[in-house]
PDB file of N, CA and C in Angstrom:
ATOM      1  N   UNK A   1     140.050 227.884  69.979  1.00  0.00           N
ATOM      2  CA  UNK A   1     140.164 226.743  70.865  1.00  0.00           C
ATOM      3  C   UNK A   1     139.172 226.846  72.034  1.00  0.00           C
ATOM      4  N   UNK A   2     139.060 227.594  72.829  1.00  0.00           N
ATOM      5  CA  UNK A   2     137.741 228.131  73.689  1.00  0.00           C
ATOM      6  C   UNK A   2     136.749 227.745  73.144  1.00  0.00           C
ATOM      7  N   UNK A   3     136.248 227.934  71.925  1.00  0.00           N
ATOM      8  CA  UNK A   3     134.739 227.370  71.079  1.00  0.00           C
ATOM      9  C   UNK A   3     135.024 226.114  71.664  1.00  0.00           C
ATOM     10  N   UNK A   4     135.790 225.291  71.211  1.00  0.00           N
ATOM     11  CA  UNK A   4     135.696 223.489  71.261  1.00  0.00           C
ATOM     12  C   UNK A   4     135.920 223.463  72.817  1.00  0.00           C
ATOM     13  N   UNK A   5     136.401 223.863  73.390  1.00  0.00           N
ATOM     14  CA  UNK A   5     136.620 223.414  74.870  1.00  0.00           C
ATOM     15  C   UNK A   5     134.946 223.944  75.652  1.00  0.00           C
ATOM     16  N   UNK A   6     134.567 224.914  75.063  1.00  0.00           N
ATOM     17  CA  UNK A   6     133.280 225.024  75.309  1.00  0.00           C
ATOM     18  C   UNK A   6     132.160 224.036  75.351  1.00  0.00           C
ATOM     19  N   UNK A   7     131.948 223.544  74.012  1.00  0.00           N
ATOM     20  CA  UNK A   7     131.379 222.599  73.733  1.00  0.00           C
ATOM     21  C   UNK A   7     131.658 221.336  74.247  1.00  0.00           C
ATOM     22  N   UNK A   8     132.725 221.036  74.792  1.00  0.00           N
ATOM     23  CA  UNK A   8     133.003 219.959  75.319  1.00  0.00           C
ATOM     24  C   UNK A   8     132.554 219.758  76.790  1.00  0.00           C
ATOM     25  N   UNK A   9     132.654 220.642  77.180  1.00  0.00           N
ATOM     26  CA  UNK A   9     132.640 221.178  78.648  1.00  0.00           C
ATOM     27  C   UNK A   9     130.928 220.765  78.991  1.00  0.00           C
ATOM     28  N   UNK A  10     129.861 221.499  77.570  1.00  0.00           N
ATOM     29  CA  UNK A  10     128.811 221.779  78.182  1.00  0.00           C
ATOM     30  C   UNK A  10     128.158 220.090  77.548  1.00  0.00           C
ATOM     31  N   UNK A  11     129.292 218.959  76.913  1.00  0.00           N
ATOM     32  CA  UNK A  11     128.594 217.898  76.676  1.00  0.00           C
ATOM     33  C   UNK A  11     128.735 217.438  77.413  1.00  0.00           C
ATOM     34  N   UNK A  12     130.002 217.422  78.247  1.00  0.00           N
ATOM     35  CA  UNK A  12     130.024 216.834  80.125  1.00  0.00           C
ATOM     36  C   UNK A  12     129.034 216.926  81.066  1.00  0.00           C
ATOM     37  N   UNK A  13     128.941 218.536  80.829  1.00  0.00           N
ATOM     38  CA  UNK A  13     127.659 219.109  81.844  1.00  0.00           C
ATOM     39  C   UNK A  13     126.159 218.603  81.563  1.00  0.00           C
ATOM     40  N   UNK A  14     126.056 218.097  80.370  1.00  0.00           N
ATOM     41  CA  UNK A  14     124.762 217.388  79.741  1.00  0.00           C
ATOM     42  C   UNK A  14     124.392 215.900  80.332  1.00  0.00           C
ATOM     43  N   UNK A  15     125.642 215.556  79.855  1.00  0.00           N
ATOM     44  CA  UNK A  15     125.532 213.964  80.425  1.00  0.00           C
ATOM     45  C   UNK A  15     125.475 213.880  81.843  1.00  0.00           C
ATOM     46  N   UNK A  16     125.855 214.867  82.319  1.00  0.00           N
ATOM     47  CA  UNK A  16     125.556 215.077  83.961  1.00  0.00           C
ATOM     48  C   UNK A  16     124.039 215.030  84.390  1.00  0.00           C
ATOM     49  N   UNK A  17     123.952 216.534  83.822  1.00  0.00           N
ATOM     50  CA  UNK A  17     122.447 216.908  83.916  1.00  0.00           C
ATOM     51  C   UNK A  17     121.573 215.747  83.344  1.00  0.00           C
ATOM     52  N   UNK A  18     121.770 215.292  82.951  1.00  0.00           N
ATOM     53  CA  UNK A  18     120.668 213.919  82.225  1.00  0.00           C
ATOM     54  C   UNK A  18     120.292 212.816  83.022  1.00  0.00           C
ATOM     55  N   UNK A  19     121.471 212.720  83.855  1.00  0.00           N
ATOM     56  CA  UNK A  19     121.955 211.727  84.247  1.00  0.00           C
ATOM     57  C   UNK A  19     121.258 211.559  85.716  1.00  0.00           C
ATOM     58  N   UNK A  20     121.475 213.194  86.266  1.00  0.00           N
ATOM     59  CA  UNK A  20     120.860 213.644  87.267  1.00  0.00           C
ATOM     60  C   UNK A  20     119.180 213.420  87.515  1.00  0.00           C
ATOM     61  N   UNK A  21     118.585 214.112  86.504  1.00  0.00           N
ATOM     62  CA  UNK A  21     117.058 214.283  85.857  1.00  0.00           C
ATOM     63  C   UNK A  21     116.238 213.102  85.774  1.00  0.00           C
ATOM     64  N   UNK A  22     116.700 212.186  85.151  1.00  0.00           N
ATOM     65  CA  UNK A  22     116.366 210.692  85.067  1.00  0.00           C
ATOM     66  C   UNK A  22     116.929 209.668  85.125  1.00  0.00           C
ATOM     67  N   UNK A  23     118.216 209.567  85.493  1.00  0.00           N
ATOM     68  CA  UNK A  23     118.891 208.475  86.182  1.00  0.00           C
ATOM     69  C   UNK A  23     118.277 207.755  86.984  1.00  0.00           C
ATOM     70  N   UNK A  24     117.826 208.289  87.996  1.00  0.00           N
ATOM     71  CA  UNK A  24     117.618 207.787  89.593  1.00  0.00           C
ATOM     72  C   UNK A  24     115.689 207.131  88.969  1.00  0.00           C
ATOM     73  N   UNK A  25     115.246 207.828  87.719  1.00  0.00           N
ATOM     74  CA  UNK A  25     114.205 206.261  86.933  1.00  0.00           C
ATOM     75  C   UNK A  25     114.703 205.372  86.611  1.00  0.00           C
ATOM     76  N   UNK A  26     115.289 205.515  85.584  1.00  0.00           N
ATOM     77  CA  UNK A  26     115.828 204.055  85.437  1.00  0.00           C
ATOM     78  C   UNK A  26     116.606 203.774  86.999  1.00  0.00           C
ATOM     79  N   UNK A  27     116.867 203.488  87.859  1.00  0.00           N
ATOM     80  CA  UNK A  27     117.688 202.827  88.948  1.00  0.00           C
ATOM     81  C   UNK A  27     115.460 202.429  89.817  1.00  0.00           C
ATOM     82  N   UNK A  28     115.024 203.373  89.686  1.00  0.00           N
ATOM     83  CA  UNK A  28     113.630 202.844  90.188  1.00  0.00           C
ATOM     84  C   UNK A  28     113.202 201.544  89.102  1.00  0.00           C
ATOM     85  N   UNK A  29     113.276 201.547  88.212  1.00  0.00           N
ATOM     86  CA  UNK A  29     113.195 200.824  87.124  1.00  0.00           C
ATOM     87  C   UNK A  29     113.518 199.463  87.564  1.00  0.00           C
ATOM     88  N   UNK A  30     114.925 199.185  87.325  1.00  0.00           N
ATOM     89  CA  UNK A  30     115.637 198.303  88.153  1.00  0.00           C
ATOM     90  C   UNK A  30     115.920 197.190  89.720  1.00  0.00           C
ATOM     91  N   UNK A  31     114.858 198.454  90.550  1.00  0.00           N
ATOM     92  CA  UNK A  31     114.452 198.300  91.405  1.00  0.00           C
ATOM     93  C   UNK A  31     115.583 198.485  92.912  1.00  0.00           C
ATOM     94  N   UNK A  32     116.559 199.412  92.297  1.00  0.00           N
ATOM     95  CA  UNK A  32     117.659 200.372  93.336  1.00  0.00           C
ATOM     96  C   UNK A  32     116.873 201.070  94.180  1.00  0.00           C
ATOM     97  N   UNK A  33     116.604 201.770  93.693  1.00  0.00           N
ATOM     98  CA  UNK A  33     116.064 202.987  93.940  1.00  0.00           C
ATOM     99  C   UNK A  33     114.639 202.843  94.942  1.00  0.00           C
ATOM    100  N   UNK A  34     114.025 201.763  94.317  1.00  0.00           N
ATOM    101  CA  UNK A  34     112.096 201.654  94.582  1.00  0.00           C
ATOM    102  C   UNK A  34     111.957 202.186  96.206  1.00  0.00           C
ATOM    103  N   UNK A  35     112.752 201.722  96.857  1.00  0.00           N
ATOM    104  CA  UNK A  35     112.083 201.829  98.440  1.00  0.00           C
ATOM    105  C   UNK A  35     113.227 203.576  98.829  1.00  0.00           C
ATOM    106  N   UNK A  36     113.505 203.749  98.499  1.00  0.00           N
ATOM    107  CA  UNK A  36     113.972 205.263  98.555  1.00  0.00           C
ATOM    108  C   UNK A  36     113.186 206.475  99.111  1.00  0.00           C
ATOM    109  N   UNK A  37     113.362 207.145 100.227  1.00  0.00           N
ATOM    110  CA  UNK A  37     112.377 207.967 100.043  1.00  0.00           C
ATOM    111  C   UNK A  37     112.542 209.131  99.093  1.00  0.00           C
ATOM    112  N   UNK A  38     112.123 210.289  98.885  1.00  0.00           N
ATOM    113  CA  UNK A  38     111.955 211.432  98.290  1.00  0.00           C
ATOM    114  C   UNK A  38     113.371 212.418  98.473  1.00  0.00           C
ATOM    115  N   UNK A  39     113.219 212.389  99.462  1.00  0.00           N
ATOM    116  CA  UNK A  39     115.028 213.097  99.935  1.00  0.00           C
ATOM    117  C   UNK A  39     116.068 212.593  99.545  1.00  0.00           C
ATOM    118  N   UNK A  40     116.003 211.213  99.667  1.00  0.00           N
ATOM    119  CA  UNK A  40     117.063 210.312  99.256  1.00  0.00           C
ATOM    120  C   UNK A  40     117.344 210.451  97.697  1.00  0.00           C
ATOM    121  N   UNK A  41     116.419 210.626  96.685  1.00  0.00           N
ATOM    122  CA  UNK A  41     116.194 210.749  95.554  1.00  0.00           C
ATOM    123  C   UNK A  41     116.741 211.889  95.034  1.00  0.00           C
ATOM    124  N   UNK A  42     116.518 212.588  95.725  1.00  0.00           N
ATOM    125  CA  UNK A  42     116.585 214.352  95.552  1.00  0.00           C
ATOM    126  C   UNK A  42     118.105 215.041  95.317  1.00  0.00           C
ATOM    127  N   UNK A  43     118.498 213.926  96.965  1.00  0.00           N
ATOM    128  CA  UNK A  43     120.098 214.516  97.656  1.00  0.00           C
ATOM    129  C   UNK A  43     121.033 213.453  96.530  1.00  0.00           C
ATOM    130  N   UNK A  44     120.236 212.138  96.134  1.00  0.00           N
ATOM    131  CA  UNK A  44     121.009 211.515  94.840  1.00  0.00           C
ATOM    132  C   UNK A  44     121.169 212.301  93.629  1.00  0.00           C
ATOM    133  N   UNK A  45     120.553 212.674  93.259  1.00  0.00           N
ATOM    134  CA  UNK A  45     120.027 214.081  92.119  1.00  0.00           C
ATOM    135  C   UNK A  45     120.974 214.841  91.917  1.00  0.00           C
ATOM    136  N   UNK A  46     121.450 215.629  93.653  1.00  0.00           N
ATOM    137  CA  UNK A  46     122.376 216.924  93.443  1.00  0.00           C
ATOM    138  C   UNK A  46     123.799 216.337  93.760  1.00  0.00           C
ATOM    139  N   UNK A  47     123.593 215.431  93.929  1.00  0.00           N
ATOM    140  CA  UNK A  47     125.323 214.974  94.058  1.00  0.00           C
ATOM    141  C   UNK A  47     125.278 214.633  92.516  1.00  0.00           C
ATOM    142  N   UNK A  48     124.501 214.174  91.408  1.00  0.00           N
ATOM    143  CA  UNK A  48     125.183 214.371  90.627  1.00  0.00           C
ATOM    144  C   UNK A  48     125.465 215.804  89.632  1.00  0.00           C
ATOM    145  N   UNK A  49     124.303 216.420  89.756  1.00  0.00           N
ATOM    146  CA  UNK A  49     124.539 217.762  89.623  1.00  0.00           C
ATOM    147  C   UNK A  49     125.176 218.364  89.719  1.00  0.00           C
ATOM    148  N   UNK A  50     126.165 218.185  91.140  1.00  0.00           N
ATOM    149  CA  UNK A  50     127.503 219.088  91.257  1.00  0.00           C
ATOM    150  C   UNK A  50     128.565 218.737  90.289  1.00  0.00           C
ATOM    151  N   UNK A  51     128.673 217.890  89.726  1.00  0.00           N
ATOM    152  CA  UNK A  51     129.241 217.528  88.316  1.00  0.00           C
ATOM    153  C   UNK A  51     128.798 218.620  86.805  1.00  0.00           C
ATOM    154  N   UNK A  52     127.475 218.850  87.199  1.00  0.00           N
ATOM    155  CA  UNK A  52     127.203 219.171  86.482  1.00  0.00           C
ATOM    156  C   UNK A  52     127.773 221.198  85.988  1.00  0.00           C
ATOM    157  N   UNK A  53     127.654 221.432  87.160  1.00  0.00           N
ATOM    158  CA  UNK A  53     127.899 222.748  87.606  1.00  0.00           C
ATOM    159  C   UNK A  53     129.230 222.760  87.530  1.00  0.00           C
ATOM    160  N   UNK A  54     130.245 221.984  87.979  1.00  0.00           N
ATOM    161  CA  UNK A  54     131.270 222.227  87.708  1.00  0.00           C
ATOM    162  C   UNK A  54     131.676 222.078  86.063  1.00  0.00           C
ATOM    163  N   UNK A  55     131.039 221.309  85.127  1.00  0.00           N
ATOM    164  CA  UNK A  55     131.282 221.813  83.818  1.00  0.00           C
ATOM    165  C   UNK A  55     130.699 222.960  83.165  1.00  0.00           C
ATOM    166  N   UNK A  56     129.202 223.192  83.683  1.00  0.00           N
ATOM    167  CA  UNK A  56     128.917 223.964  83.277  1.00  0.00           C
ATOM    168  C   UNK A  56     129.327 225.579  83.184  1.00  0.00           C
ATOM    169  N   UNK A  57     129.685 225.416  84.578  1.00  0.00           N
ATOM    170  CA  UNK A  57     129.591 226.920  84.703  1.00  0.00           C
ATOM    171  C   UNK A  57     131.491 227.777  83.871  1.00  0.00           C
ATOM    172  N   UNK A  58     132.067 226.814  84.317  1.00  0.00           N
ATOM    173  CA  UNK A  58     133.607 227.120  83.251  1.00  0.00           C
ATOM    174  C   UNK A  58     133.227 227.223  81.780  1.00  0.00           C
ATOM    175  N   UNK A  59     132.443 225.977  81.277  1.00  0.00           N
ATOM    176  CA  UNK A  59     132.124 226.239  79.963  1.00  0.00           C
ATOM    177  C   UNK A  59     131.657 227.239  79.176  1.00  0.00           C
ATOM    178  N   UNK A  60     130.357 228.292  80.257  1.00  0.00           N
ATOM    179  CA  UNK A  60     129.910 229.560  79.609  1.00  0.00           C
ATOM    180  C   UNK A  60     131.311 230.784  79.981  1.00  0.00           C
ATOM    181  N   UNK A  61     132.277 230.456  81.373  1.00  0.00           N
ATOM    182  CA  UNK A  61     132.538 231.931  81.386  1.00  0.00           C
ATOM    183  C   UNK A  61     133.950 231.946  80.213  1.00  0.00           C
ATOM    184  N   UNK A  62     134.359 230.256  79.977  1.00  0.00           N
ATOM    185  CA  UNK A  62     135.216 230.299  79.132  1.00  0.00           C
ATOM    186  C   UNK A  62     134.745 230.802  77.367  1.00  0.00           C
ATOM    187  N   UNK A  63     133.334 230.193  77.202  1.00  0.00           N
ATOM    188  CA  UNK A  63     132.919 230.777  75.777  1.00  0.00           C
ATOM    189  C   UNK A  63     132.473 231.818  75.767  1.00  0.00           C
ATOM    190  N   UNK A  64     132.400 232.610  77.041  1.00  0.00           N
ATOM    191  CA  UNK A  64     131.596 234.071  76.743  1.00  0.00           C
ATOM    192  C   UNK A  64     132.388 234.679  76.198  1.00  0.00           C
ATOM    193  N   UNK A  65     131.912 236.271  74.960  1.00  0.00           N
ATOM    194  CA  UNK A  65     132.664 236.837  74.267  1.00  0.00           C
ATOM    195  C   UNK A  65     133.528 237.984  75.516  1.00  0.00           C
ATOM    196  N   UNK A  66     132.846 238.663  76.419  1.00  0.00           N
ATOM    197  CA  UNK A  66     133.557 239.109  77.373  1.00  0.00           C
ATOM    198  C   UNK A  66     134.572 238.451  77.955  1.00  0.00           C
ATOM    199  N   UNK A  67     134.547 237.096  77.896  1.00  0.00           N
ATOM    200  CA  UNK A  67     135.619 236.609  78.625  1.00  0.00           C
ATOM    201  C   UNK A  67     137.008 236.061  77.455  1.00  0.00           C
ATOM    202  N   UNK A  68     137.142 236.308  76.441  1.00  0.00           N
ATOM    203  CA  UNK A  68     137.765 235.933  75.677  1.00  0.00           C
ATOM    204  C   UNK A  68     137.119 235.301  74.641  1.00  0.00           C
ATOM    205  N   UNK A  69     135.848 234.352  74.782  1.00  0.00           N
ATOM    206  CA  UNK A  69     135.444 233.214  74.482  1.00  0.00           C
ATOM    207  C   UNK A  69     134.695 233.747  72.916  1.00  0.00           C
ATOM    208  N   UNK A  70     134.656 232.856  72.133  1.00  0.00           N
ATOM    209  CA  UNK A  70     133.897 233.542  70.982  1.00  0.00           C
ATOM    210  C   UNK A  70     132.198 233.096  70.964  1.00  0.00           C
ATOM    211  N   UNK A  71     131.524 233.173  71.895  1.00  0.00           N
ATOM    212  CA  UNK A  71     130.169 233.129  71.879  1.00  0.00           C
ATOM    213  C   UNK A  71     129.557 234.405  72.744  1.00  0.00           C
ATOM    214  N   UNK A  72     127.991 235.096  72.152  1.00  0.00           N
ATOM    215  CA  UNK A  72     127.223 235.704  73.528  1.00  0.00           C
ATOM    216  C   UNK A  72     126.488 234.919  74.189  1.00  0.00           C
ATOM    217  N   UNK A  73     126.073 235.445  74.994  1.00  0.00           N
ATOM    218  CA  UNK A  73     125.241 234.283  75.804  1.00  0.00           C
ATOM    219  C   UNK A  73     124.104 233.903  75.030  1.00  0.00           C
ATOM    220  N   UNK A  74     123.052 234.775  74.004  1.00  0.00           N
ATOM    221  CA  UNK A  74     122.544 234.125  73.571  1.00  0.00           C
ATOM    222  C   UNK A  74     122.656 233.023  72.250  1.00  0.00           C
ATOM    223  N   UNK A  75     124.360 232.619  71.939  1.00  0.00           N
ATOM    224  CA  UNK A  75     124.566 231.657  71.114  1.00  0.00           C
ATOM    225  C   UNK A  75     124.958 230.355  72.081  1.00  0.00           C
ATOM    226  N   UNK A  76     125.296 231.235  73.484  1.00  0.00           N
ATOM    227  CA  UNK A  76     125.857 229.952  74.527  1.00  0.00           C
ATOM    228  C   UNK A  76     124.321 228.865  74.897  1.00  0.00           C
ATOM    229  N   UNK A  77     123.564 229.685  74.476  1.00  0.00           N
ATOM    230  CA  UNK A  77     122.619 229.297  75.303  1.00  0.00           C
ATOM    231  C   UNK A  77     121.511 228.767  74.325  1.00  0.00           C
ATOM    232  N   UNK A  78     121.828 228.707  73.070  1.00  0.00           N
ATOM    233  CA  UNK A  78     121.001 227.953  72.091  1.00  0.00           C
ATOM    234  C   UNK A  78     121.988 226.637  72.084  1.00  0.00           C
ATOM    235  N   UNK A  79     123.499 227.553  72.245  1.00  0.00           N
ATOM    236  CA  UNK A  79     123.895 226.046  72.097  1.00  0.00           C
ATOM    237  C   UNK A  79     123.902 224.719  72.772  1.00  0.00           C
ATOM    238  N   UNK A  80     123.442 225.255  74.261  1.00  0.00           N
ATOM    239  CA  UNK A  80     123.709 224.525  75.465  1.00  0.00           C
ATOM    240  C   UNK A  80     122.256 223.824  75.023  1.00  0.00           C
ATOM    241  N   UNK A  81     121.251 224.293  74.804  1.00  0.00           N
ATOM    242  CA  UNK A  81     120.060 223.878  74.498  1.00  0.00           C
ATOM    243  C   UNK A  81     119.822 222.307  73.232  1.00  0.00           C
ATOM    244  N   UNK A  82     121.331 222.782  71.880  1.00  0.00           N
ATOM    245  CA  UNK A  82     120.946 221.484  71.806  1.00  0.00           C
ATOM    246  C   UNK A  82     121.864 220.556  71.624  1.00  0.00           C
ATOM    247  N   UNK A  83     122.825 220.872  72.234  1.00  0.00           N
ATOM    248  CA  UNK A  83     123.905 219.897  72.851  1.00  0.00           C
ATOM    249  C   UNK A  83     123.003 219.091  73.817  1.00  0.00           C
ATOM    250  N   UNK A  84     121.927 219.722  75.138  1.00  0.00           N
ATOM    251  CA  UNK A  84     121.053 219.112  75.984  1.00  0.00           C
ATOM    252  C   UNK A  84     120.091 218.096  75.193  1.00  0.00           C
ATOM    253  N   UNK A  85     119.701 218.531  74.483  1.00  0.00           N
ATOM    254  CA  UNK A  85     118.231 217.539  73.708  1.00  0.00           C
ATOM    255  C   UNK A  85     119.650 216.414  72.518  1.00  0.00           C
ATOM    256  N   UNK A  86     120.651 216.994  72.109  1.00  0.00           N
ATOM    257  CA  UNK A  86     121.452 215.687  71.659  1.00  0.00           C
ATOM    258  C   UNK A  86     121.823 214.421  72.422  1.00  0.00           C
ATOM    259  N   UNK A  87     122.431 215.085  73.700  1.00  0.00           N
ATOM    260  CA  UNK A  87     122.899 214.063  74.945  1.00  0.00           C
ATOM    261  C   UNK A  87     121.617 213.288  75.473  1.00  0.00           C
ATOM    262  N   UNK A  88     120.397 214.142  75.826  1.00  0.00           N
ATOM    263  CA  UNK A  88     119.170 213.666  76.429  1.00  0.00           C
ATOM    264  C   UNK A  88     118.502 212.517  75.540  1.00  0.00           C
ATOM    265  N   UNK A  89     119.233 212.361  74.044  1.00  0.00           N
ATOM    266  CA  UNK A  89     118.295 211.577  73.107  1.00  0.00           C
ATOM    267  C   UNK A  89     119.019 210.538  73.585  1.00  0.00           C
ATOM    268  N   UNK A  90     120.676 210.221  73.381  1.00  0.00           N
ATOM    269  CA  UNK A  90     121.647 209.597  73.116  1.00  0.00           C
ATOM    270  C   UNK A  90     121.731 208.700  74.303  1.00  0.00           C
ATOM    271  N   UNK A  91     121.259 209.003  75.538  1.00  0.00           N
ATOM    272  CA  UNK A  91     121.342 208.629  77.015  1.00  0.00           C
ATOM    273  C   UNK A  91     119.857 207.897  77.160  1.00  0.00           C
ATOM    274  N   UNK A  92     119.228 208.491  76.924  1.00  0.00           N
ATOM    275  CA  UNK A  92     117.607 208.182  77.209  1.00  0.00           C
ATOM    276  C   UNK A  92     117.690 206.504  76.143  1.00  0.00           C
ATOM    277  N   UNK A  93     117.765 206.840  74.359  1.00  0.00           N
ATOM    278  CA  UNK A  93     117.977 205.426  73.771  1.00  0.00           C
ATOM    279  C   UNK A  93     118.663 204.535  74.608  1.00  0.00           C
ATOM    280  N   UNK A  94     119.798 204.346  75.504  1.00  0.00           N
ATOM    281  CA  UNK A  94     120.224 203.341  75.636  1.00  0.00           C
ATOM    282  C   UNK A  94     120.365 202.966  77.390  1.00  0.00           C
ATOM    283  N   UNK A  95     119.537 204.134  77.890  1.00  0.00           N
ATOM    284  CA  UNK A  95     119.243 203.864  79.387  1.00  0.00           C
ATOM    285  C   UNK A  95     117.662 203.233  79.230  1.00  0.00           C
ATOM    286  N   UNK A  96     116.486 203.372  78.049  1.00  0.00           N
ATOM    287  CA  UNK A  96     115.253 203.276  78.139  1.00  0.00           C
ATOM    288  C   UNK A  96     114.694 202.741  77.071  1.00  0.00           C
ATOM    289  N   UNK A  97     114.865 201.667  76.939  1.00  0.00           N
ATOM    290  CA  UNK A  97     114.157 200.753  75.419  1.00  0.00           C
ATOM    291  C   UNK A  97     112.602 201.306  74.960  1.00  0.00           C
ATOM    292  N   UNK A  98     112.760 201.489  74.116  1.00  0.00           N
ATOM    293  CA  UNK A  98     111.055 202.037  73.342  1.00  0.00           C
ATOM    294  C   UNK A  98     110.785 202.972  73.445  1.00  0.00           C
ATOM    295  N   UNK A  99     111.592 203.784  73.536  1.00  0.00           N
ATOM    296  CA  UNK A  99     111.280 205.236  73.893  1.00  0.00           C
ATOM    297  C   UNK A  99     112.125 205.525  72.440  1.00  0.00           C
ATOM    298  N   UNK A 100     111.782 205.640  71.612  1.00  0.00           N
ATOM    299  CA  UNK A 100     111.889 205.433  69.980  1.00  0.00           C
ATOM    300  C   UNK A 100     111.720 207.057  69.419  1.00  0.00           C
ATOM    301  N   UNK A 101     112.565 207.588  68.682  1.00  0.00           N
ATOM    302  CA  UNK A 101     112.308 208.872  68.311  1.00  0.00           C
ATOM    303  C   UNK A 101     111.191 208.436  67.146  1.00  0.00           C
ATOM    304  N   UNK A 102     110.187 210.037  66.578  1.00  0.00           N
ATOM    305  CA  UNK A 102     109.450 210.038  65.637  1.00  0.00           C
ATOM    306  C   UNK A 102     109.539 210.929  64.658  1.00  0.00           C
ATOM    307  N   UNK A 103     109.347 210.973  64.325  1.00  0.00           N
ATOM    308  CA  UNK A 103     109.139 211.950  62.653  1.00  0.00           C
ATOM    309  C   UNK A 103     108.834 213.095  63.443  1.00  0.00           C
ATOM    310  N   UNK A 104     107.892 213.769  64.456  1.00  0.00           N
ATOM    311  CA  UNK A 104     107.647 214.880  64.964  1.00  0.00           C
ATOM    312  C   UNK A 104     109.176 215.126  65.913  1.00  0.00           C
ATOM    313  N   UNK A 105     109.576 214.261  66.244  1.00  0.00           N
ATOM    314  CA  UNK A 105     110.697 214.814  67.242  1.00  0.00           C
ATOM    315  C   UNK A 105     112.298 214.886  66.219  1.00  0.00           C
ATOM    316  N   UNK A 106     112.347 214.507  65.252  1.00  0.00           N
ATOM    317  CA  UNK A 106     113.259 214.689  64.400  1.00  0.00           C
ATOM    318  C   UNK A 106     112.739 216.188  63.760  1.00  0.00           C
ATOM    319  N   UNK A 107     111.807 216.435  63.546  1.00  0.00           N
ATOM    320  CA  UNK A 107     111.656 217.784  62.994  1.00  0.00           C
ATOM    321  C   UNK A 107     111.616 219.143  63.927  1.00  0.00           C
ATOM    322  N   UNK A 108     111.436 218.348  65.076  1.00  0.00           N
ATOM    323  CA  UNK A 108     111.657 219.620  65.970  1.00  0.00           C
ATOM    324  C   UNK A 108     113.456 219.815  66.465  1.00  0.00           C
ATOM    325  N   UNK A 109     114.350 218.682  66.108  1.00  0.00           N
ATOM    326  CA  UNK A 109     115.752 219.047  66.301  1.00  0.00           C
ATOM    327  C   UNK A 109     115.868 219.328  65.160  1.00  0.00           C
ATOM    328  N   UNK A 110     115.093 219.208  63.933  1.00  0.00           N
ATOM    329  CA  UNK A 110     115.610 220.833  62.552  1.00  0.00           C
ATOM    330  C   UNK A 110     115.368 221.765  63.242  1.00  0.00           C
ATOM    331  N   UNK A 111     114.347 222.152  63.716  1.00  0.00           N
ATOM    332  CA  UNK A 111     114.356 223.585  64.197  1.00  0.00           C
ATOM    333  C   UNK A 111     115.293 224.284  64.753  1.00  0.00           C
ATOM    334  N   UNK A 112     115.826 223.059  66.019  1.00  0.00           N
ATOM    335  CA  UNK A 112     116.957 223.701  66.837  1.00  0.00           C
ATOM    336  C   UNK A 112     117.881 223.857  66.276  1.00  0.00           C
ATOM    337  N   UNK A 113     118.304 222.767  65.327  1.00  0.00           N
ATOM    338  CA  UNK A 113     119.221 223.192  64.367  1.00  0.00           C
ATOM    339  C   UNK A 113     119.293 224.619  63.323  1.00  0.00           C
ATOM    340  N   UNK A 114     118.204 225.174  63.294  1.00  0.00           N
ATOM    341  CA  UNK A 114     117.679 226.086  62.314  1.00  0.00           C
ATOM    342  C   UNK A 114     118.169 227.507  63.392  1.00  0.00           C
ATOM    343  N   UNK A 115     118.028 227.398  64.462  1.00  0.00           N
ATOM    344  CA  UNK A 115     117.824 228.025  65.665  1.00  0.00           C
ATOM    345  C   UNK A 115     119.195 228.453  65.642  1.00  0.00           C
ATOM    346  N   UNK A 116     119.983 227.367  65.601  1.00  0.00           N
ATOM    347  CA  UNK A 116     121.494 228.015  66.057  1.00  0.00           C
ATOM    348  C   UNK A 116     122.337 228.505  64.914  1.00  0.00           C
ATOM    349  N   UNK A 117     121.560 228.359  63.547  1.00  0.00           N
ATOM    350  CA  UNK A 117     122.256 228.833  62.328  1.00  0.00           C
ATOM    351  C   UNK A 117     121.770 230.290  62.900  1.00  0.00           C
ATOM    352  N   UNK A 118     120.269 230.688  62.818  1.00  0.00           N
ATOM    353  CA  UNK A 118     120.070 231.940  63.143  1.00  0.00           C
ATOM    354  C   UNK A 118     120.471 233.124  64.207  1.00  0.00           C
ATOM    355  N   UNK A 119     121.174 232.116  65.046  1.00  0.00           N
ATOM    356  CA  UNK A 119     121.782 233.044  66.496  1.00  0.00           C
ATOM    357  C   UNK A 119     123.192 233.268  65.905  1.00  0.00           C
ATOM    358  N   UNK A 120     123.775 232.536  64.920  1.00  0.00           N
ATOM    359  CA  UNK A 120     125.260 232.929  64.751  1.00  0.00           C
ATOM    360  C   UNK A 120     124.988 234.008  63.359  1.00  0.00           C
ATOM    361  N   UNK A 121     123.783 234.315  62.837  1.00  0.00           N
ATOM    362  CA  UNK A 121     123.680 235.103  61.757  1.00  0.00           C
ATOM    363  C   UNK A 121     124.273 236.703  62.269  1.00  0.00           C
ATOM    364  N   UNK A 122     124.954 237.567  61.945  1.00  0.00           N
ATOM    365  CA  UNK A 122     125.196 239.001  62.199  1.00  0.00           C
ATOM    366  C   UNK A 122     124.784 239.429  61.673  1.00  0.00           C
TER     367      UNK A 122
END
């Protein structure tokens, strides 16, 4: 149960982090944001971030194998990797029209996929 609460945790922390990263474009986009200065942008950024941190950081100490959790850090951390590029696709399609996946970027999430078969190999 820790595995799935893991994963859940770090798809929260994704949509955070995403949200954080390039949100505040699209809101420039829109034209929220445009007259904003740099700070303003920034301090928008980490307020959502602290969202982010608060899923994140439960999510690794709950899946770490020291902590009960059945992952090491380096399976936490392939996984966090493409739980990130899943959420980042999923958010980006429907916050950013035309920004269209390709044949090169579908083959590079085989990899990651390839990636996390190989981190759970013993």
């Amino acid at each position: 149960m820790n595995g799935l609460y893991t994963i859940l945790l770090l798809i929260a922390s994704n949509i955070f982090m995403t949200l954080a990263w390039y949100g505040h474009l699209k809101l420039q986009q829109t034209g929220t944001s445009s007259n904003w200065p740099l700070f303003g942008v920034i301090a928008f950024s980490w307020a959502i971030a602290f969202f982010e941190y608060c899923c994140q950081v439960p999510a690794n100490r709950i899946g770490f194998i020291d902590n009960g959790g059945p992952f090491t850090l380096v399976q936490l951390k392939v996984i966090q990797e493409c739980v990130s590029l899943v959420v980042f696709t999923i958010i980006i399609n429907m916050m950013f029209t035309g920004q269209g996946l390709h044949w090169n970027h579908y083959l590079a999430f085989g990899c990651l996929v390839l990636a996390v078969y190989l981190v759970f190999i013993k």
